[in-house]
C-alpha atoms as a PDB file:
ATOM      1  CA  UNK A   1      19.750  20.303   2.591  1.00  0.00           C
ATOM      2  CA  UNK A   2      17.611  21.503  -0.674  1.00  0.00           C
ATOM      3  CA  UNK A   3      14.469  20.205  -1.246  1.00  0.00           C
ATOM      4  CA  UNK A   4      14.125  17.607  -3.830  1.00  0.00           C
ATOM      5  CA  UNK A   5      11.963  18.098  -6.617  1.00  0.00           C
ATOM      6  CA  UNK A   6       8.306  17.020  -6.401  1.00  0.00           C
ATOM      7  CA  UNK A   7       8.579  17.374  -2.165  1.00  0.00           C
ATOM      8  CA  UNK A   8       5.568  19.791  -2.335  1.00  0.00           C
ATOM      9  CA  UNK A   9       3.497  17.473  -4.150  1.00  0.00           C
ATOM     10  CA  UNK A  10       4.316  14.312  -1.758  1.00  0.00           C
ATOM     11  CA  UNK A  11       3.477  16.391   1.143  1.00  0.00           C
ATOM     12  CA  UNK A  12       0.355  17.807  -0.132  1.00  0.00           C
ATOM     13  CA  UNK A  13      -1.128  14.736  -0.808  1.00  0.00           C
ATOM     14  CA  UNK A  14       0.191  12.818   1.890  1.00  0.00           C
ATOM     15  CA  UNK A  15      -1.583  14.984   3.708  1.00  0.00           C
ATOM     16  CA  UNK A  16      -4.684  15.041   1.638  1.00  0.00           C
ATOM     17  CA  UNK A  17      -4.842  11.095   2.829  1.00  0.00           C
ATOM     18  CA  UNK A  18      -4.722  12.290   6.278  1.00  0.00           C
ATOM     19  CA  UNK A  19      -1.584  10.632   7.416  1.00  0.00           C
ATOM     20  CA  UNK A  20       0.755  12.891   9.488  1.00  0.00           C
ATOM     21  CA  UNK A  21       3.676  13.795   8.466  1.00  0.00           C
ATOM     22  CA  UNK A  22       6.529  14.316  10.480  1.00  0.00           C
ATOM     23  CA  UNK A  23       9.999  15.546   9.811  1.00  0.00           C
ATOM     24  CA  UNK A  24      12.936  14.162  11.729  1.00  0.00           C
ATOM     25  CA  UNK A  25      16.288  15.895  10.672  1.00  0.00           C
ATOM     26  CA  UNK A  26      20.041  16.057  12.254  1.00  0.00           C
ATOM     27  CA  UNK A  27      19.872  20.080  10.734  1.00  0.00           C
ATOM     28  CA  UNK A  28      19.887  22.848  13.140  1.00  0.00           C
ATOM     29  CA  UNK A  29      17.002  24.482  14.065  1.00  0.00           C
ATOM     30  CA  UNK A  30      17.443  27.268  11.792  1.00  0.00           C
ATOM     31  CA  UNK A  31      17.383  25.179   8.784  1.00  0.00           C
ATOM     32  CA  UNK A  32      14.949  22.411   9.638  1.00  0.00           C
ATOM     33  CA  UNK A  33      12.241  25.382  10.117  1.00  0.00           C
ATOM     34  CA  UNK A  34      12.817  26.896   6.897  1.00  0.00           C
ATOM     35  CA  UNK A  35      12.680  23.732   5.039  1.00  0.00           C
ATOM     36  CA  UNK A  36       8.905  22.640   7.095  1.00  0.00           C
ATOM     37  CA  UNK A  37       7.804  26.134   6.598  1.00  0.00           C
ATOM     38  CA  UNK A  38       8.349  25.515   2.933  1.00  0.00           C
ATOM     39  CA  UNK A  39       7.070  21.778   2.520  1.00  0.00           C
ATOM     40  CA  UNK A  40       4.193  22.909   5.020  1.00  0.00           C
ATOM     41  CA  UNK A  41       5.274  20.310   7.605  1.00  0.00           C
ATOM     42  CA  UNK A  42       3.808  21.519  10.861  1.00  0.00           C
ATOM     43  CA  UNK A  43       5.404  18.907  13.005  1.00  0.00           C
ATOM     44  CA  UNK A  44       9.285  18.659  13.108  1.00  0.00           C
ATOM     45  CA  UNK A  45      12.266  17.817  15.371  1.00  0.00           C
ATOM     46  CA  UNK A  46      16.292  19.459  14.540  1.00  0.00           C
ATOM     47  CA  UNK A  47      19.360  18.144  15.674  1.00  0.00           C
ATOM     48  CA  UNK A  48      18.330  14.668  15.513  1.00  0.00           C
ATOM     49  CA  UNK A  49      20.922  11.760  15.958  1.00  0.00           C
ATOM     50  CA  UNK A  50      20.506   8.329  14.670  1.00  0.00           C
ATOM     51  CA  UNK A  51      19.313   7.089  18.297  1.00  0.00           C
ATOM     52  CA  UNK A  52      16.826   9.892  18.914  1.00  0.00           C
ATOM     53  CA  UNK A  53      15.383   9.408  15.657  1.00  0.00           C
ATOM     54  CA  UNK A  54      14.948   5.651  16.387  1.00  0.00           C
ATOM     55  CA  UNK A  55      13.482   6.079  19.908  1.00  0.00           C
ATOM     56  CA  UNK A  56      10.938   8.809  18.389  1.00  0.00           C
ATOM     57  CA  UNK A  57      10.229   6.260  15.707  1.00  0.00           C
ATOM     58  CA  UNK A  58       9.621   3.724  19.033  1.00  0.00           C
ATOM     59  CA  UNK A  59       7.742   6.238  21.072  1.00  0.00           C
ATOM     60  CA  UNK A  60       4.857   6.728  17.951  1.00  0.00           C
ATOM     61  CA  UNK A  61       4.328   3.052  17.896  1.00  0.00           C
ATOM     62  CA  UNK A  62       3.310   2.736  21.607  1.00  0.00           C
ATOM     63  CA  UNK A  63       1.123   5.323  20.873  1.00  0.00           C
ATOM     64  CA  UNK A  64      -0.183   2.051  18.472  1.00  0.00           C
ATOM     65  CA  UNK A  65       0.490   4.502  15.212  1.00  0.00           C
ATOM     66  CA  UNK A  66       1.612   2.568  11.984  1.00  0.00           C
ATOM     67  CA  UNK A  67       5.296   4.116  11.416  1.00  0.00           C
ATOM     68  CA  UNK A  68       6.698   4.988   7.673  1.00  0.00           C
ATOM     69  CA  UNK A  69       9.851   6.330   7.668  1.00  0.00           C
ATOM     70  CA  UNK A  70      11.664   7.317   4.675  1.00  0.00           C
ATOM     71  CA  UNK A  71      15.244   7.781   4.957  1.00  0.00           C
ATOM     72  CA  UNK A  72      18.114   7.578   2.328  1.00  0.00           C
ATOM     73  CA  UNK A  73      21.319   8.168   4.802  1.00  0.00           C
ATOM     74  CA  UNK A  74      23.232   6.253   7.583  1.00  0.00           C
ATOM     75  CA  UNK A  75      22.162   8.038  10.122  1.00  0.00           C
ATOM     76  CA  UNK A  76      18.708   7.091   9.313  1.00  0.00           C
ATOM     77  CA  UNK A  77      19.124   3.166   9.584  1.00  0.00           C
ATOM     78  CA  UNK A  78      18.339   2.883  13.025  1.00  0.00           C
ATOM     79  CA  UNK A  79      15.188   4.312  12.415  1.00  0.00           C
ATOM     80  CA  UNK A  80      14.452   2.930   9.588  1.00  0.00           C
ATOM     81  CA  UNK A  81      15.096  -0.508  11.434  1.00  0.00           C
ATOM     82  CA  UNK A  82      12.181   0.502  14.069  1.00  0.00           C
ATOM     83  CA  UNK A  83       9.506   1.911  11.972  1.00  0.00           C
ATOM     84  CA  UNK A  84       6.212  -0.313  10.524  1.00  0.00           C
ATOM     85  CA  UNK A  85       7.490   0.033   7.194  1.00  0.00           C
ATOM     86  CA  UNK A  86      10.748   1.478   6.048  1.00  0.00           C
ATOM     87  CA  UNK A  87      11.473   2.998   2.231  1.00  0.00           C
ATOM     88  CA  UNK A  88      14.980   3.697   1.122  1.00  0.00           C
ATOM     89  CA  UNK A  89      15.486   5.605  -1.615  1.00  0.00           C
ATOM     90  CA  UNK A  90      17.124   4.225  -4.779  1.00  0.00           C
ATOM     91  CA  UNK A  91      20.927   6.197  -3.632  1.00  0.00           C
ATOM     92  CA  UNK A  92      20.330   5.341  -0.263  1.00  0.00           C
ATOM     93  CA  UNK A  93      23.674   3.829   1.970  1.00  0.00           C
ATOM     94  CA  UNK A  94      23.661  -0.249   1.980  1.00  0.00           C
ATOM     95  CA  UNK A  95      23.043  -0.323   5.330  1.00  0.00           C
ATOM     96  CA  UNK A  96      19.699   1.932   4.689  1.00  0.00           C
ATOM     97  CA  UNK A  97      18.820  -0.340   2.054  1.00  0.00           C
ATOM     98  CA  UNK A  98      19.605  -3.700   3.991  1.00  0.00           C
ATOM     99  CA  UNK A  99      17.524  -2.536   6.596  1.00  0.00           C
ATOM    100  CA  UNK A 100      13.800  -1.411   4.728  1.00  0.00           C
ATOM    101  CA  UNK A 101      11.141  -2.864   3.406  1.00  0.00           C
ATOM    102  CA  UNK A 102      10.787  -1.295   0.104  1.00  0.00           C
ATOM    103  CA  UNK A 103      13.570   0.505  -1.789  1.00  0.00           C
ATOM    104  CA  UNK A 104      12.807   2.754  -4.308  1.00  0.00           C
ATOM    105  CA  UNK A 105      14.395   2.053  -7.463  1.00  0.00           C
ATOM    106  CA  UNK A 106      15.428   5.722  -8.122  1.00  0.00           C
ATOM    107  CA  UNK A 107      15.618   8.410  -5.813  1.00  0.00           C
ATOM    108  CA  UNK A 108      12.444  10.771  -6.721  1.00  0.00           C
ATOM    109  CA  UNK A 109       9.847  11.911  -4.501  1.00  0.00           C
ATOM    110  CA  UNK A 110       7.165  10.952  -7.369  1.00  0.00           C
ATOM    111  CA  UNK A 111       8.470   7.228  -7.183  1.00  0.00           C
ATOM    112  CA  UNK A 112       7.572   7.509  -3.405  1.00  0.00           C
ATOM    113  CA  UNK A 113       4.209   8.933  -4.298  1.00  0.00           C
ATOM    114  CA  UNK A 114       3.266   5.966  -6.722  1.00  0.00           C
ATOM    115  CA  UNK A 115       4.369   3.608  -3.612  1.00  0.00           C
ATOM    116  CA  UNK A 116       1.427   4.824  -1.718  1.00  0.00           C
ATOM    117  CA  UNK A 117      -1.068   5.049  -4.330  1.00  0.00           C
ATOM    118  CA  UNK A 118      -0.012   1.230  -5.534  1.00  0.00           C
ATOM    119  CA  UNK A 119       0.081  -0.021  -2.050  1.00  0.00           C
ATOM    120  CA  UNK A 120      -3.569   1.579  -1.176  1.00  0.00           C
ATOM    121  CA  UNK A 121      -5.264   0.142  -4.478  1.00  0.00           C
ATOM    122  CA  UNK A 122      -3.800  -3.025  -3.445  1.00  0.00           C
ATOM    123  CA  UNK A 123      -4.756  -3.316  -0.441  1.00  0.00           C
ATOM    124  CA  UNK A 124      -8.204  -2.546  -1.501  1.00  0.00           C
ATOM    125  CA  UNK A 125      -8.416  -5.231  -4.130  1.00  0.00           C
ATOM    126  CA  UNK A 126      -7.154  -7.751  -1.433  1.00  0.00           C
ATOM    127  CA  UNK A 127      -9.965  -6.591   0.623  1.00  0.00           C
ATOM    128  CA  UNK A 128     -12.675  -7.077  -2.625  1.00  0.00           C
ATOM    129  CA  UNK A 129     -11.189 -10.010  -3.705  1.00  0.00           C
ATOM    130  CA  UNK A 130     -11.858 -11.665  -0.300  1.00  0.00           C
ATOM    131  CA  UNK A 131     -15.234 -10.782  -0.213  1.00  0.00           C
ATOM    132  CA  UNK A 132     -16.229 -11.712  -3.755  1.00  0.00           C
ATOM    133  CA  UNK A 133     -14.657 -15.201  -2.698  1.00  0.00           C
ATOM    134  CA  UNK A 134     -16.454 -15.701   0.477  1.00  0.00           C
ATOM    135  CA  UNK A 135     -19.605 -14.537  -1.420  1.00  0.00           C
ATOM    136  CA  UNK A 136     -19.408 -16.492  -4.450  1.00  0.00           C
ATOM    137  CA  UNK A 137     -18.424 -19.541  -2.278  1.00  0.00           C
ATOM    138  CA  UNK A 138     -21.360 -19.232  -0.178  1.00  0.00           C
ATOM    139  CA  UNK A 139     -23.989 -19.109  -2.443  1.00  0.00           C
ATOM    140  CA  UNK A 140     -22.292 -22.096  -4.648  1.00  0.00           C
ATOM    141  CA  UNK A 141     -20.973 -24.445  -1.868  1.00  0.00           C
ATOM    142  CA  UNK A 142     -24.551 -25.035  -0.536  1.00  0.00           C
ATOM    143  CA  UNK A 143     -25.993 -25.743  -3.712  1.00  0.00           C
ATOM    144  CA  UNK A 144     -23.501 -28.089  -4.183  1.00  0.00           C
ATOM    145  CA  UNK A 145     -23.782 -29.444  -1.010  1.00  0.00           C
ATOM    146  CA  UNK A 146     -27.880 -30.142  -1.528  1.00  0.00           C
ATOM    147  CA  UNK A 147     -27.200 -31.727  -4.654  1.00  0.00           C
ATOM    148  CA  UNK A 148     -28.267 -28.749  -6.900  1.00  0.00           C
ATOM    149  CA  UNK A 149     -25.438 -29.012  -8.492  1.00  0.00           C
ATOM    150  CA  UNK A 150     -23.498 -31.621 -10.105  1.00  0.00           C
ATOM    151  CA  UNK A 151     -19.677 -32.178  -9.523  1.00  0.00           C
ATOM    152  CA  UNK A 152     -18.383 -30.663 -12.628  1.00  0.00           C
ATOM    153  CA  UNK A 153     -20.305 -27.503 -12.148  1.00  0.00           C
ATOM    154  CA  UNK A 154     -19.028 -27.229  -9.032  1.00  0.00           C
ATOM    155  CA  UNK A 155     -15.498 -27.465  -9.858  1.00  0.00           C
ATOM    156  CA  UNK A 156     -15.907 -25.053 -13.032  1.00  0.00           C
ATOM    157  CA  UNK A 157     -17.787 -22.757 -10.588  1.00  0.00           C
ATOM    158  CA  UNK A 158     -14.650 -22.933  -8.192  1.00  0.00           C
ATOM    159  CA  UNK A 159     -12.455 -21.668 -11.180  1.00  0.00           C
ATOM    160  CA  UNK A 160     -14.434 -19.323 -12.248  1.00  0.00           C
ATOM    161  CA  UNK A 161     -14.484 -17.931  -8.434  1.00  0.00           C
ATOM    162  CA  UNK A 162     -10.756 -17.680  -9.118  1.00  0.00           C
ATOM    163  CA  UNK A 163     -11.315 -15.932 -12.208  1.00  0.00           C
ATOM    164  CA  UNK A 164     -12.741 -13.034 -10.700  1.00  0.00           C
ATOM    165  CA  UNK A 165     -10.305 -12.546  -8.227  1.00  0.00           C
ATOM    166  CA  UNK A 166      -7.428 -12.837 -11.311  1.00  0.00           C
ATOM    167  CA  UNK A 167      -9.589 -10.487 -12.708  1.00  0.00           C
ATOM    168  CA  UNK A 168     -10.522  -7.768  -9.581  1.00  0.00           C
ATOM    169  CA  UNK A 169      -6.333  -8.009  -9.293  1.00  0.00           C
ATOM    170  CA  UNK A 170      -5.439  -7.072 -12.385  1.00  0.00           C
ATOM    171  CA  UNK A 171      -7.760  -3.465 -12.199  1.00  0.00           C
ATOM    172  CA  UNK A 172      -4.428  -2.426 -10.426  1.00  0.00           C
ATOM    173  CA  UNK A 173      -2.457  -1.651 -13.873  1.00  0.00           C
ATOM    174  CA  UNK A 174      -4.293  -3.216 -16.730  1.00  0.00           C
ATOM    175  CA  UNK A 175      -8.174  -3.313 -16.725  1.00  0.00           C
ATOM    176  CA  UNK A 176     -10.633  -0.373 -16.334  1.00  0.00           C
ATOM    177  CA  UNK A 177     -13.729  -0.554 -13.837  1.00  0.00           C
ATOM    178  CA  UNK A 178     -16.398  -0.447 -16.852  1.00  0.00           C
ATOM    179  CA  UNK A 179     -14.733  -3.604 -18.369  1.00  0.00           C
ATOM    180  CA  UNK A 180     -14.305  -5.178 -14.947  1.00  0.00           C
ATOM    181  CA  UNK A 181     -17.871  -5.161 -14.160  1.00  0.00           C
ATOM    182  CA  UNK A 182     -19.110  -6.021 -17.291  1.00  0.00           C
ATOM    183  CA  UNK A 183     -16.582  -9.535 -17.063  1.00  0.00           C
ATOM    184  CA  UNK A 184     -18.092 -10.128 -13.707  1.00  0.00           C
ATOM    185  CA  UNK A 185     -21.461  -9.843 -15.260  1.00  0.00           C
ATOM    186  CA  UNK A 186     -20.438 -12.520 -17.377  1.00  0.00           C
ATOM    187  CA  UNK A 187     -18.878 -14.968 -14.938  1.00  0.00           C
ATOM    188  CA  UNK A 188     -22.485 -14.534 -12.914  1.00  0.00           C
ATOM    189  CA  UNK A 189     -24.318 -15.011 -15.935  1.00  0.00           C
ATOM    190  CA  UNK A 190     -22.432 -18.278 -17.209  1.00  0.00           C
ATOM    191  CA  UNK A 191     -22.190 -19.372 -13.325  1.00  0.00           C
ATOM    192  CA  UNK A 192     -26.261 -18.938 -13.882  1.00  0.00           C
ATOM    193  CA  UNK A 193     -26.541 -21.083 -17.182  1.00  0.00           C
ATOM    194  CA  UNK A 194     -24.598 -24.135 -15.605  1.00  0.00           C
ATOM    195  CA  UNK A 195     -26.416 -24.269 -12.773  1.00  0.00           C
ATOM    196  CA  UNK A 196     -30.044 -24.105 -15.101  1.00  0.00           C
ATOM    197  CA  UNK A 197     -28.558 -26.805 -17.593  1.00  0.00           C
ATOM    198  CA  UNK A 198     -26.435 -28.739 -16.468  1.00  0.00           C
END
């Protein structure tokens, strides 16, 4: 097989995240070493048939590792069944695609790249956006609970709790971090106002 374009790059920072790569590959020895030597894959196993690559795939996640496999052939939908999360490449076979979790639209490396780097900011805005709920709703939900605060304050506050998660969600594509803050700033200072005269 020849290395697609951009295969370096994937690897490289792959690896700069720390997650392990590891190449499974029905090539011969001879081939499958030249091709990890190249890419810098350490970790690789030749000669692989569908159901060895599926019971590796099986073996890593008793080991309680979370399992990615990318695959765009056949003989990878077995595996590709078995793993945590599967990606199939955008000219993957249907029964590759029928089988994952995420197909990529096209079939370049740098798709697969954006994939991880979209699925890690969102995760992390899921994360913030919890907290900035539970927070906001704690210090509000007393208040409004001793009376502080009148019901219509309390159901503009709720909103504007939604707000800023709206807001924290949309940092993934369309608003900077300076900008973010300084909206949150204002949703804590108008939360403020309300509560002092209403």
């Amino acid at each position: 097989d020849e290395i697609k374009d951009n295969a370096k790059e994937l690897i490289s920072f792959l690896q700069n995240k720390n997650i392990d790569i590891i190449m499974l590959t029905g090539d011969n020895e001879q081939v499958a070493s030249r091709i990890a030597k190249q890419l810098n894959i350490s970790k690789y196993f030749s000669t692989q048939t569908p159901v060895s690559k599926a019971e590796y795939i099986k073996q890593l996640k008793k080991e309680n590792k979370t399992v990615v496999m990318v695959g765009d052939g056949v003989n990878d939908s077995v595996a590709l069944g078995n793993a945590d999360v599967a990606v199939a490449m955008g000219n993957s076979a249907g029964v590759s695609l029928a089988v994952s979790d995420i197909v990529l639209l096209n079939s370049t490396l740098s798709s697969l790249q954006e994939a991880f780097v979209i699925s890690s900011k969102t995760y992390k805005f899921i994360k913030q956006n919890l907290g900035l709920s539970i927070i906001y709703n704690a210090v509000t939900i007393p208040l409004a609970m001793a009376g502080y605060v009148i019901p219509l304050v309390a159901a503009l506050s709720m909103s504007l709790s939604s707000l800023m998660v709206v807001l924290n969600s949309l940092r993934i594509k369309m608003i900077d971090d300076t900008l973010f803050f300084m909206l949150i700033v204002g949703i804590i200072i108008s939360t403020g106002l309300l509560l002092i005269f209403v």
